[in-house]
C-alpha atoms as a PDB file:
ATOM      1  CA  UNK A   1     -75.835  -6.861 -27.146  1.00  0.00           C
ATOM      2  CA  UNK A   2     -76.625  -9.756 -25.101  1.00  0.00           C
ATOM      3  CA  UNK A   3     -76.432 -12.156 -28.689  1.00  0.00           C
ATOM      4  CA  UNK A   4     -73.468 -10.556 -29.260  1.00  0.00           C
ATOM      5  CA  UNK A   5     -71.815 -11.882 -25.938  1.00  0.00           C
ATOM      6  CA  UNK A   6     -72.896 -15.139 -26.455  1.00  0.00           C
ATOM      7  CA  UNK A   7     -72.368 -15.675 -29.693  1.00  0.00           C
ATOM      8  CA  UNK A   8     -68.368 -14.511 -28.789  1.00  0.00           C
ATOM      9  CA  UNK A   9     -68.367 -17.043 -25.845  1.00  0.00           C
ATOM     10  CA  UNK A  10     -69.280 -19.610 -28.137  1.00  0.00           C
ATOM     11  CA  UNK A  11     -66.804 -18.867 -30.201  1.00  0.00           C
ATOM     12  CA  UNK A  12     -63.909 -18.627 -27.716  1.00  0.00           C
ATOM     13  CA  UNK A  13     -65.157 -22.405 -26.272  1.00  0.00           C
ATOM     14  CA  UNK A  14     -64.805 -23.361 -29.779  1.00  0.00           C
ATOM     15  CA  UNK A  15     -61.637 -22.098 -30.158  1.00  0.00           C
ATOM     16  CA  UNK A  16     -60.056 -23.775 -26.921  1.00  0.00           C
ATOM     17  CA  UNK A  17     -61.396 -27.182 -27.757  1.00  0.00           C
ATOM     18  CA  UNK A  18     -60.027 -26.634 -30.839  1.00  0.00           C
ATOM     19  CA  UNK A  19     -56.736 -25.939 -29.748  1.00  0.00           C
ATOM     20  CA  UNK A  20     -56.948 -29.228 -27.387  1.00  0.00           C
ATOM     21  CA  UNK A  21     -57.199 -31.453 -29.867  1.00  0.00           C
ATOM     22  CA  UNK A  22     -54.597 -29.825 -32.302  1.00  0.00           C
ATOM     23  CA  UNK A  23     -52.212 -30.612 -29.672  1.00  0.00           C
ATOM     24  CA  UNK A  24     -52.575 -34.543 -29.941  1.00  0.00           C
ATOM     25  CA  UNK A  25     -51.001 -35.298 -26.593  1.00  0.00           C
ATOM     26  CA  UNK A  26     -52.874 -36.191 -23.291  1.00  0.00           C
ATOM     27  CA  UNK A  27     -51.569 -34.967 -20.231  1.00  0.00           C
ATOM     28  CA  UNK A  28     -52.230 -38.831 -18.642  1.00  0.00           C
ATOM     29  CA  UNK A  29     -49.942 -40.021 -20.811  1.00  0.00           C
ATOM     30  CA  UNK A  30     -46.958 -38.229 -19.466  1.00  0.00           C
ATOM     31  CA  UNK A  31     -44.570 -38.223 -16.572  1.00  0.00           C
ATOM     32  CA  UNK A  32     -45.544 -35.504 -14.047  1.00  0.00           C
ATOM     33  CA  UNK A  33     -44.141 -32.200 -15.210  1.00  0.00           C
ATOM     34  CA  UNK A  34     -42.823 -29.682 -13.152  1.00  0.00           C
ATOM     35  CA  UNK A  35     -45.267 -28.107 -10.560  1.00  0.00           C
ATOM     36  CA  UNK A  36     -45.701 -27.422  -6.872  1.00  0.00           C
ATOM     37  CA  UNK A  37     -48.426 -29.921  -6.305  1.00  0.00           C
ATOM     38  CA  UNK A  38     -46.576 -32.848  -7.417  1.00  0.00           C
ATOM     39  CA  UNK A  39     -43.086 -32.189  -5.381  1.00  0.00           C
ATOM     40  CA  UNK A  40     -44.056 -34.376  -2.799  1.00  0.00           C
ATOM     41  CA  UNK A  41     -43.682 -38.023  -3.413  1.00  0.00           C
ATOM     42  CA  UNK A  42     -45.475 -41.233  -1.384  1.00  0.00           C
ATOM     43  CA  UNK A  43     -43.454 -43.218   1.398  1.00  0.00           C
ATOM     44  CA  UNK A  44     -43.137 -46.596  -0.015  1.00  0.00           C
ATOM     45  CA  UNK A  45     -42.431 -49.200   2.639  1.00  0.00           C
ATOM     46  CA  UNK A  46     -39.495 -50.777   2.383  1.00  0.00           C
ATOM     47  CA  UNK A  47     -38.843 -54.110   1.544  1.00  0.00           C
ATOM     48  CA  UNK A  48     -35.873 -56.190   2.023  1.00  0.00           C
ATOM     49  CA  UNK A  49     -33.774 -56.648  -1.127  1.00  0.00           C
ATOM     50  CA  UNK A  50     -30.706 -58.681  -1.893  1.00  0.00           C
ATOM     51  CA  UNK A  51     -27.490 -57.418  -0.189  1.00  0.00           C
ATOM     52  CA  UNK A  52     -29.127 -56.120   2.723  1.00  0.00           C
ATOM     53  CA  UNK A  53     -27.617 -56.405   5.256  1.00  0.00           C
ATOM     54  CA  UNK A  54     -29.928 -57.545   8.395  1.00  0.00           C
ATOM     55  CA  UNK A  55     -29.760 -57.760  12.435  1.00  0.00           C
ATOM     56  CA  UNK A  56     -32.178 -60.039  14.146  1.00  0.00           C
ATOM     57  CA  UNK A  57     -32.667 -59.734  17.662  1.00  0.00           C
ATOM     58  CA  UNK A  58     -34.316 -62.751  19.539  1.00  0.00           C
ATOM     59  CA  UNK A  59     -35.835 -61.496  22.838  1.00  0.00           C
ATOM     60  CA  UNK A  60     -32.954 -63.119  25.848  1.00  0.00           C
ATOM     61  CA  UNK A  61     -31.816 -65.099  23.151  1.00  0.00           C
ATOM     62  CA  UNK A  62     -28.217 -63.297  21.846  1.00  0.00           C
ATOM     63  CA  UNK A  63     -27.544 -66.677  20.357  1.00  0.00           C
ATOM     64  CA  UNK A  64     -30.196 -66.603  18.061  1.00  0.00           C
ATOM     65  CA  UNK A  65     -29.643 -63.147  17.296  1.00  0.00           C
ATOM     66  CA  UNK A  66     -27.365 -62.943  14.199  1.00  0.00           C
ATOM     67  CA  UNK A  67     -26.348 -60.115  11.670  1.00  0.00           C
ATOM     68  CA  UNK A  68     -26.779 -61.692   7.993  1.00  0.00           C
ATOM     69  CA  UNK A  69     -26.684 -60.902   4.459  1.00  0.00           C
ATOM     70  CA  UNK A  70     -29.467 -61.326   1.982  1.00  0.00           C
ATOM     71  CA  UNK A  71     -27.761 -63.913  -0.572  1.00  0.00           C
ATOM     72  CA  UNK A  72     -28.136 -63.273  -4.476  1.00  0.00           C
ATOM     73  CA  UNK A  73     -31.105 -66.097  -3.933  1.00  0.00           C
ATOM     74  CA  UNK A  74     -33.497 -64.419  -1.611  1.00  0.00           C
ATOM     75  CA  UNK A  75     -32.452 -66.071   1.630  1.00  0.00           C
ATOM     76  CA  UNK A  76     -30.535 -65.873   4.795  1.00  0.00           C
ATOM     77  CA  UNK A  77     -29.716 -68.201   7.405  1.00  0.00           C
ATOM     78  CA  UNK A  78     -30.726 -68.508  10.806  1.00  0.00           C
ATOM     79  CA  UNK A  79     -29.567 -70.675  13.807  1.00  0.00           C
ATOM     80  CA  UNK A  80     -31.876 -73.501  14.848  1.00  0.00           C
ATOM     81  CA  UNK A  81     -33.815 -72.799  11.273  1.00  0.00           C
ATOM     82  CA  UNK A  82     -31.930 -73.047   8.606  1.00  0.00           C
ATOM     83  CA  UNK A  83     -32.235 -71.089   5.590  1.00  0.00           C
ATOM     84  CA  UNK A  84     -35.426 -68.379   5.128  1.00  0.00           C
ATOM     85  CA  UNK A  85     -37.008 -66.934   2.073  1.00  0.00           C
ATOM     86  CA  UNK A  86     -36.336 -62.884   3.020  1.00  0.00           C
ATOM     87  CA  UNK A  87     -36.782 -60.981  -0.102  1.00  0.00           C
ATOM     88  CA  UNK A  88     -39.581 -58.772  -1.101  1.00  0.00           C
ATOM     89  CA  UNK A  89     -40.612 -59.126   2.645  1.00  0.00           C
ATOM     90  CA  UNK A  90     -40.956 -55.817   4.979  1.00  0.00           C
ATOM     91  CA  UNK A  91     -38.887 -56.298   7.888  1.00  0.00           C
ATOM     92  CA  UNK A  92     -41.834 -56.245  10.418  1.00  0.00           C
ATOM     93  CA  UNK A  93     -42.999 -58.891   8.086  1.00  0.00           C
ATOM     94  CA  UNK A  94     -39.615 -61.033   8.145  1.00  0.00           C
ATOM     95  CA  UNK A  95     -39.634 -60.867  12.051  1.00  0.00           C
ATOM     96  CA  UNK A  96     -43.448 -62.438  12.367  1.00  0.00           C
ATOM     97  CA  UNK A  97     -42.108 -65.543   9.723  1.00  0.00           C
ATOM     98  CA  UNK A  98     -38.726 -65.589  12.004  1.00  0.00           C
ATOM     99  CA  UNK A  99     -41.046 -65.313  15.126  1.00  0.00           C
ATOM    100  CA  UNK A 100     -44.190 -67.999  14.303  1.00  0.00           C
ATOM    101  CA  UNK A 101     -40.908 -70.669  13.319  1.00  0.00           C
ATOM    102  CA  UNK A 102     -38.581 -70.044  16.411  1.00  0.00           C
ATOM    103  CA  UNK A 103     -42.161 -70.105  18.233  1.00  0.00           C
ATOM    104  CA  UNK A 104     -41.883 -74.173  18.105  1.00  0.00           C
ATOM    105  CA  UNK A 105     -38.594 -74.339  19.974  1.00  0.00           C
ATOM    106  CA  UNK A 106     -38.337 -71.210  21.874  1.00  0.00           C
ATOM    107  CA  UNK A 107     -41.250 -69.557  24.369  1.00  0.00           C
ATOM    108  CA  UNK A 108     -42.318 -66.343  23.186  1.00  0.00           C
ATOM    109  CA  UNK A 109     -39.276 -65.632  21.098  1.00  0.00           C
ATOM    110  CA  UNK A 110     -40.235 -61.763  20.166  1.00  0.00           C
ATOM    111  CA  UNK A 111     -38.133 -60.931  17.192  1.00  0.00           C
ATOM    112  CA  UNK A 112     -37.123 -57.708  15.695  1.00  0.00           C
ATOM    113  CA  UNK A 113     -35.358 -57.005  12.229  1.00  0.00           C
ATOM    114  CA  UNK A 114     -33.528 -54.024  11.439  1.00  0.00           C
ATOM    115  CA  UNK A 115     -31.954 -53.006   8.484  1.00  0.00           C
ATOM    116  CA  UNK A 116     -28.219 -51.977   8.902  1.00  0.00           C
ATOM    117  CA  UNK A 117     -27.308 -51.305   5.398  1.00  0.00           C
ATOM    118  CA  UNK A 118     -30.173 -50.777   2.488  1.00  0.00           C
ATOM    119  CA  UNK A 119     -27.572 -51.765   0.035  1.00  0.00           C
ATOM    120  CA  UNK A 120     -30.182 -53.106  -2.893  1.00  0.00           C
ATOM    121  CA  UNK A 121     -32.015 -49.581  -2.484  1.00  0.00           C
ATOM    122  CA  UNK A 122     -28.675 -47.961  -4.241  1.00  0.00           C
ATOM    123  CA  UNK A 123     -30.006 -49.810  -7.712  1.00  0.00           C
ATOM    124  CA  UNK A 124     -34.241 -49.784  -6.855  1.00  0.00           C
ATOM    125  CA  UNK A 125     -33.818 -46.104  -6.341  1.00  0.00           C
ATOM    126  CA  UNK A 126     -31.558 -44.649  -9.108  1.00  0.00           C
ATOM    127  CA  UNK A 127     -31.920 -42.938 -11.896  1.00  0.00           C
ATOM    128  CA  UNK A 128     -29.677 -43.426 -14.816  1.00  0.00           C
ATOM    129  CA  UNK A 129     -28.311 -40.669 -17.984  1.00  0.00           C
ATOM    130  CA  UNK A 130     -27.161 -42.089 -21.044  1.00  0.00           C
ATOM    131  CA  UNK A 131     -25.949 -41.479 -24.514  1.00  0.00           C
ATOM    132  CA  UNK A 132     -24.217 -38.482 -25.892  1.00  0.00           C
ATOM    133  CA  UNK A 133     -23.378 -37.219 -22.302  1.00  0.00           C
ATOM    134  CA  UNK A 134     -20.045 -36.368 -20.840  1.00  0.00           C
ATOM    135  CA  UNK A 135     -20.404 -38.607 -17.972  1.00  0.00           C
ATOM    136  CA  UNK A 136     -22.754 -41.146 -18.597  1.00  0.00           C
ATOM    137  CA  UNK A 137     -24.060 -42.093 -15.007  1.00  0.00           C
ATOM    138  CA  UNK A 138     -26.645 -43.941 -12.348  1.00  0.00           C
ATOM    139  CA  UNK A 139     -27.245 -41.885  -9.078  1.00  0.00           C
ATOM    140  CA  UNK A 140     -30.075 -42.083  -6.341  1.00  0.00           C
ATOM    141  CA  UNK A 141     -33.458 -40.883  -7.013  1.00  0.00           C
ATOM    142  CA  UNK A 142     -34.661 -37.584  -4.918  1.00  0.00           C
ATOM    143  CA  UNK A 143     -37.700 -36.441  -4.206  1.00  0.00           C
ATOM    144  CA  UNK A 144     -37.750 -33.100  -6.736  1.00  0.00           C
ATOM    145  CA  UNK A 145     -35.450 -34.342  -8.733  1.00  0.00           C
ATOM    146  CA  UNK A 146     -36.211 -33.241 -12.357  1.00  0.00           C
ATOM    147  CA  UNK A 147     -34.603 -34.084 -15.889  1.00  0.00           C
ATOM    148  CA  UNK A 148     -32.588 -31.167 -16.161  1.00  0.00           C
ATOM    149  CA  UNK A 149     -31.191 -32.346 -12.709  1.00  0.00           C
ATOM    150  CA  UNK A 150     -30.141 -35.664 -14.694  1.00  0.00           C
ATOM    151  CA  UNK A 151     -28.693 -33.861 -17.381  1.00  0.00           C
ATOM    152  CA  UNK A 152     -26.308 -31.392 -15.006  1.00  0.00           C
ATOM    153  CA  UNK A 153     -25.223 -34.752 -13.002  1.00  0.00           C
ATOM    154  CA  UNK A 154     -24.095 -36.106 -16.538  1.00  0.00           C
ATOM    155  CA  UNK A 155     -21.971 -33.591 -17.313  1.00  0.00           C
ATOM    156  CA  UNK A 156     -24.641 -32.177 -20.363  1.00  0.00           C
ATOM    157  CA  UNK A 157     -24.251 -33.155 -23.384  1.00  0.00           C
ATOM    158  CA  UNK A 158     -21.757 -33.500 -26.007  1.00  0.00           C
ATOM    159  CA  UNK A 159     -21.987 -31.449 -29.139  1.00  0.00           C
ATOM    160  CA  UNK A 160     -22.772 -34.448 -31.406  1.00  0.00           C
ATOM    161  CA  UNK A 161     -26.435 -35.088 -29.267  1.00  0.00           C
ATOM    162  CA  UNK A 162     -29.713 -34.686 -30.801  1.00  0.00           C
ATOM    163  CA  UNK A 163     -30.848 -32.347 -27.978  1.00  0.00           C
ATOM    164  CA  UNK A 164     -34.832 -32.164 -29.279  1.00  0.00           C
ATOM    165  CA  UNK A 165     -35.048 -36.246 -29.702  1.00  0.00           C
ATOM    166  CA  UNK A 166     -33.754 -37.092 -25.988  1.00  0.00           C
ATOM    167  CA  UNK A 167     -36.130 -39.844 -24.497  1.00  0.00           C
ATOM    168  CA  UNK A 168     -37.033 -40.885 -20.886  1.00  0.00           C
ATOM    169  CA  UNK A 169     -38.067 -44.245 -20.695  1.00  0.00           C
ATOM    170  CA  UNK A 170     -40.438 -45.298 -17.467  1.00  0.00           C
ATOM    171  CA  UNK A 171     -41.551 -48.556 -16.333  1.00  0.00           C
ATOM    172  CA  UNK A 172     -44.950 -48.574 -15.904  1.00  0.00           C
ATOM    173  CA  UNK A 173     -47.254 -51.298 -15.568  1.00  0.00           C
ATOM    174  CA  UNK A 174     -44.645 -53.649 -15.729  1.00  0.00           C
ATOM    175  CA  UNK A 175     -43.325 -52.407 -19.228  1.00  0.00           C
ATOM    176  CA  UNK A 176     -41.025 -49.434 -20.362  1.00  0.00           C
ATOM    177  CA  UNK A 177     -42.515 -46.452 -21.875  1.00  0.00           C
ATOM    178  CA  UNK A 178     -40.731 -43.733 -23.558  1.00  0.00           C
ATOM    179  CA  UNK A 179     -41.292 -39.912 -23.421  1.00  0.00           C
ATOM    180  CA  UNK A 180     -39.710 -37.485 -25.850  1.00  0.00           C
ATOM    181  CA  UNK A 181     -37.923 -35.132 -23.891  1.00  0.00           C
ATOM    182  CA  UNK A 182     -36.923 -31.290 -25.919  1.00  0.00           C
ATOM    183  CA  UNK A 183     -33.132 -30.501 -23.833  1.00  0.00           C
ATOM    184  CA  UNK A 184     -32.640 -27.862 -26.508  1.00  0.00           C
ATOM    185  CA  UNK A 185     -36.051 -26.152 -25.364  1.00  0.00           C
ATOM    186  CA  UNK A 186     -35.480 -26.598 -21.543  1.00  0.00           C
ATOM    187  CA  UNK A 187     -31.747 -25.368 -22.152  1.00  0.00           C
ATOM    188  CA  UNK A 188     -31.797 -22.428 -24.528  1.00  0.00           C
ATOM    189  CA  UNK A 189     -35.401 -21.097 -23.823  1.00  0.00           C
ATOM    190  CA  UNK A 190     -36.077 -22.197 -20.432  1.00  0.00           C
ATOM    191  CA  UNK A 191     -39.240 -23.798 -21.829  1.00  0.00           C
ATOM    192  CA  UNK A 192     -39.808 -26.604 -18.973  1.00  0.00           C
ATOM    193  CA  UNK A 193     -43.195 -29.011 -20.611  1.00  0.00           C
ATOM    194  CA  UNK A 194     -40.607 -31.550 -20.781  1.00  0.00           C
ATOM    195  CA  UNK A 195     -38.468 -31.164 -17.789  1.00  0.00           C
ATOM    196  CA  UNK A 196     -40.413 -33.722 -16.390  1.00  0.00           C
ATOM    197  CA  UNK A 197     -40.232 -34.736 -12.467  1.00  0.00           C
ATOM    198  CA  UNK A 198     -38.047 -38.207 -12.249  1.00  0.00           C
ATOM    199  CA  UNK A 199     -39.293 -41.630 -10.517  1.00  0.00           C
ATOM    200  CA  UNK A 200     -36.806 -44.155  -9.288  1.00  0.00           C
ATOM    201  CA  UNK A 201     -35.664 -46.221 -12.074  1.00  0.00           C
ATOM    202  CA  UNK A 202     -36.255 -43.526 -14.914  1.00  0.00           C
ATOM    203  CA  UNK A 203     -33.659 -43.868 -18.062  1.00  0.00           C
ATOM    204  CA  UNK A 204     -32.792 -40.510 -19.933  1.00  0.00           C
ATOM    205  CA  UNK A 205     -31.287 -41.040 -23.141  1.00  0.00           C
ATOM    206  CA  UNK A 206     -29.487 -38.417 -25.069  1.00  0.00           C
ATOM    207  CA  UNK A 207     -29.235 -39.610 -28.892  1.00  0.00           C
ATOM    208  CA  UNK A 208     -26.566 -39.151 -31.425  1.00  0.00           C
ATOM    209  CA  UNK A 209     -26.941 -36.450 -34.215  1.00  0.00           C
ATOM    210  CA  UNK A 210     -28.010 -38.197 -37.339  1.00  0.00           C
ATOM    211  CA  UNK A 211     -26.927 -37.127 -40.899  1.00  0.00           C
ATOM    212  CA  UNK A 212     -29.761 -38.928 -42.488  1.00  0.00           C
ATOM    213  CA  UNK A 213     -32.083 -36.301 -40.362  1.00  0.00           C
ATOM    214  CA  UNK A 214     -30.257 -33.113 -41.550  1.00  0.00           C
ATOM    215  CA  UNK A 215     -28.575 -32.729 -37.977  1.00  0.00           C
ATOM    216  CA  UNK A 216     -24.997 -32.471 -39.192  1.00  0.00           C
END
């Protein structure tokens, strides 16, 4: 009896690694899908981007305490020094460049940055539908926010898209990747593998139907 059990364990191991490899897809190579343990998303810090707009407060010095712009080129302008390289810098890290150059004119300047108006997060931070979509579109990126999300916020998708060859492209490593993404699955049989969980900057695309592929 004993034999018998383990020759029936054996056999269902088998069968499992079997089935793993028939699959042909590993997990680590796609977005996160759907589940409770990946809702919650890192705090990035933020950096300043161009078209922020900036107020810099110089310790009992209003003078030298403007509200700017970051220019298309990176930079903003301060009294007394001119232009300053401010994108891709965190604000704390903006004030301590403002703060060691005002330190050779000015005694213990002490100078803040805040952020008014994150207006380059509106393009970092959205996520974009498009193809054969009633209403292509580019909205911010939510924590939670999933593909099917995407596809509701365009309006779903015409009757001439190739619901089951839908792509997602990522950036990763400095390079997009695409995904194949099943809307016809997710849609009509509430199958959810590919209703993956969105990053900033994700690109759906919802393809036409193609004759040459038997789709019409």
């Amino acid at each position: 009896m004993l034999h018998t059990l383990r020759q029936l364990t054996l056999l269902l191991v088998a069968a499992a690694l079997l089935a793993a490899c028939a699959s042909g897809v590993k997990t680590s190579q796609l977005p996160t899908s759907l589940d409770t343990e990946s809702i919650e998303v890192a705090t990035q810090p933020y950096v300043v981007g161009v078209g922020d707009e900036l107020s810099i407060h110089v310790w009992r010095n209003p003078e030298l305490s403007p509200s700017v712009t970051v220019r298309p080129d990176g930079y903003i302008t301060m009294p007394l020094l001119g232009d300053i390289e401010a994108v891709g810098k965190k604000p704390e890290a903006l004030a301590a460049t403002i703060d060691r150059l005002l330190s050779r004119d000015v005694r213990n300047p002490r100078v803040t940055v805040i952020v008014n108006n994150p207006v380059s997060v509106q393009y970092l931070n959205r996520v974009t539908i498009t193809g054969e979509v009633n209403q292509p579109t580019a909205l911010a990126h939510s924590a939670g926010m999933t593909v099917l999300d995407l596809l509701l916020a365009g309006g779903n998708n015409t009757e001439f898209a190739a619901r089951k060859r839908a792509t997602l492209s990522r950036l990763i490593d400095g390079e997009y990747q695409e995904f194949k993404v099943d809307l016809a699955a997710i849609t009509e049989r509430g199958d959810m593998t590919t209703n993956y969980l969105l990053q900033a900057g994700d690109v759906l695309n919802v393809p036409r139907k193609s004759i040459w592929r038997g789709e019409l």
